[in-house]
C-alpha atoms as a PDB file:
ATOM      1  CA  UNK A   1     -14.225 -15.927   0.650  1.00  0.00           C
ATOM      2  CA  UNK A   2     -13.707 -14.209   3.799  1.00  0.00           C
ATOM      3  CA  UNK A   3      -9.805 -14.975   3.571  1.00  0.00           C
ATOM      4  CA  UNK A   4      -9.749 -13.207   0.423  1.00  0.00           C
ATOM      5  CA  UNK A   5     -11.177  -9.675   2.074  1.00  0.00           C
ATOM      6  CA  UNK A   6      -8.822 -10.222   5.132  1.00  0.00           C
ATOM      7  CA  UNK A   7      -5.908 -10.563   2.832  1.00  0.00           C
ATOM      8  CA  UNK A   8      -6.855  -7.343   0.765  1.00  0.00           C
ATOM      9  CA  UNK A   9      -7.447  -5.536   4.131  1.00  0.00           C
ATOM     10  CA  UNK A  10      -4.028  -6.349   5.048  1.00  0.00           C
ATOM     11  CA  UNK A  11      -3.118  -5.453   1.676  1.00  0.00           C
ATOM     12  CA  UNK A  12      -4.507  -2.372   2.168  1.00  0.00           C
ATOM     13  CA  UNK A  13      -3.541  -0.975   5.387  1.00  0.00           C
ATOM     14  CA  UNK A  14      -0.039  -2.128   4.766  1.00  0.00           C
ATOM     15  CA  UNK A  15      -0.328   0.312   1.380  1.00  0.00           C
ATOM     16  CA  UNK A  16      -1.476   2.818   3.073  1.00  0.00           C
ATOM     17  CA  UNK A  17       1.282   3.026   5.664  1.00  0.00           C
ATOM     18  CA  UNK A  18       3.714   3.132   2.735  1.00  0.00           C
ATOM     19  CA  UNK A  19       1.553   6.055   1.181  1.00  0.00           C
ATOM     20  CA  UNK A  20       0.431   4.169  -1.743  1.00  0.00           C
ATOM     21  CA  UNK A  21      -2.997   5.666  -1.951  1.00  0.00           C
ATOM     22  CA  UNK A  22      -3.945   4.135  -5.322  1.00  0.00           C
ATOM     23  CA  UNK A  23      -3.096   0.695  -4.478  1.00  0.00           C
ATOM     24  CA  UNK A  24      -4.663   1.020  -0.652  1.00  0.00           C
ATOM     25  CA  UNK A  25      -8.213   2.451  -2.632  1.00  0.00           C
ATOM     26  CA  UNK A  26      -8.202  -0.504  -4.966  1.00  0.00           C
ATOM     27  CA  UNK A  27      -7.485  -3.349  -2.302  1.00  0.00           C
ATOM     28  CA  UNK A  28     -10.001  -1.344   0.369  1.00  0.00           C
ATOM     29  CA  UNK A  29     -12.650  -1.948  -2.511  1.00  0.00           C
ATOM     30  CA  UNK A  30     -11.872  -5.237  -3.308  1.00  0.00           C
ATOM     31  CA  UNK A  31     -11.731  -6.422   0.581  1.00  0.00           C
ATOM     32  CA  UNK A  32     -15.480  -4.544   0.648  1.00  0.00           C
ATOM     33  CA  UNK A  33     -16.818  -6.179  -2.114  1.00  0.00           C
ATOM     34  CA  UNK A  34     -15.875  -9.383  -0.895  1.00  0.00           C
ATOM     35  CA  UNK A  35     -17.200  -8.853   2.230  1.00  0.00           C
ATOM     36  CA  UNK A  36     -20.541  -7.826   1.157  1.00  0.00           C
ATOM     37  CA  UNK A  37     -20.646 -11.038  -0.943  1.00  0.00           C
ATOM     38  CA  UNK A  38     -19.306 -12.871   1.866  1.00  0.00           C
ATOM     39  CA  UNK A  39     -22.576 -11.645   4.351  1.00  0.00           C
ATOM     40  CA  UNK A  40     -24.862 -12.466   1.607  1.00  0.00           C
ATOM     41  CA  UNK A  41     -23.705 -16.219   0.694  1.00  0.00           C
ATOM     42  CA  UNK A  42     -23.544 -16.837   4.986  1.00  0.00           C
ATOM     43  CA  UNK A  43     -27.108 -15.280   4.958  1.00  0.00           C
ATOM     44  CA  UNK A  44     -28.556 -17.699   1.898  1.00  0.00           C
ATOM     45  CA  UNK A  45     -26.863 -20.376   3.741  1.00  0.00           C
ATOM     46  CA  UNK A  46     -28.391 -19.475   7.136  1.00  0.00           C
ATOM     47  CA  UNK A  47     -32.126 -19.887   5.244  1.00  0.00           C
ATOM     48  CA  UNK A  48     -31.374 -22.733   3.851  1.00  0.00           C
ATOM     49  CA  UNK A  49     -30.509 -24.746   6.877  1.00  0.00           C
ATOM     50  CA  UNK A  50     -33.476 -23.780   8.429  1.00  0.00           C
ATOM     51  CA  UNK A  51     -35.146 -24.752   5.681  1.00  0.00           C
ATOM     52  CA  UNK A  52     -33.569 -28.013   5.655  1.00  0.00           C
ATOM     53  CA  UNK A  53     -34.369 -28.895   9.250  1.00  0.00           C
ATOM     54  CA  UNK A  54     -38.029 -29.282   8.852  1.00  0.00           C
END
């Protein structure tokens, strides 16, 4: 998961060096979105370890 929002970071800073501002929007999103999931799913997974060590 968190490859995925490095790539469309990349993605997205290498668009918007070219100028491509509708491109760099869409793959800035996309890299935020899967970041966001990304902090949740490592935060459920935290919990549950704890959880699990009892």
């Amino acid at each position: 998961m968190l490859y995925w929002a490095i790539i469309f970071l990349v993605v997205a800073i290498i668009a918007g060096l070219f100028g491509f501002l509708g491109v760099a929007g869409l793959a800035t999103e996309i890299a935020k979105i899967l970041f966001v999931i990304f902090l949740i799913v490592f935060v459920i997974s935290l919990i549950g370890g704890f959880r699990g060590r009892r």
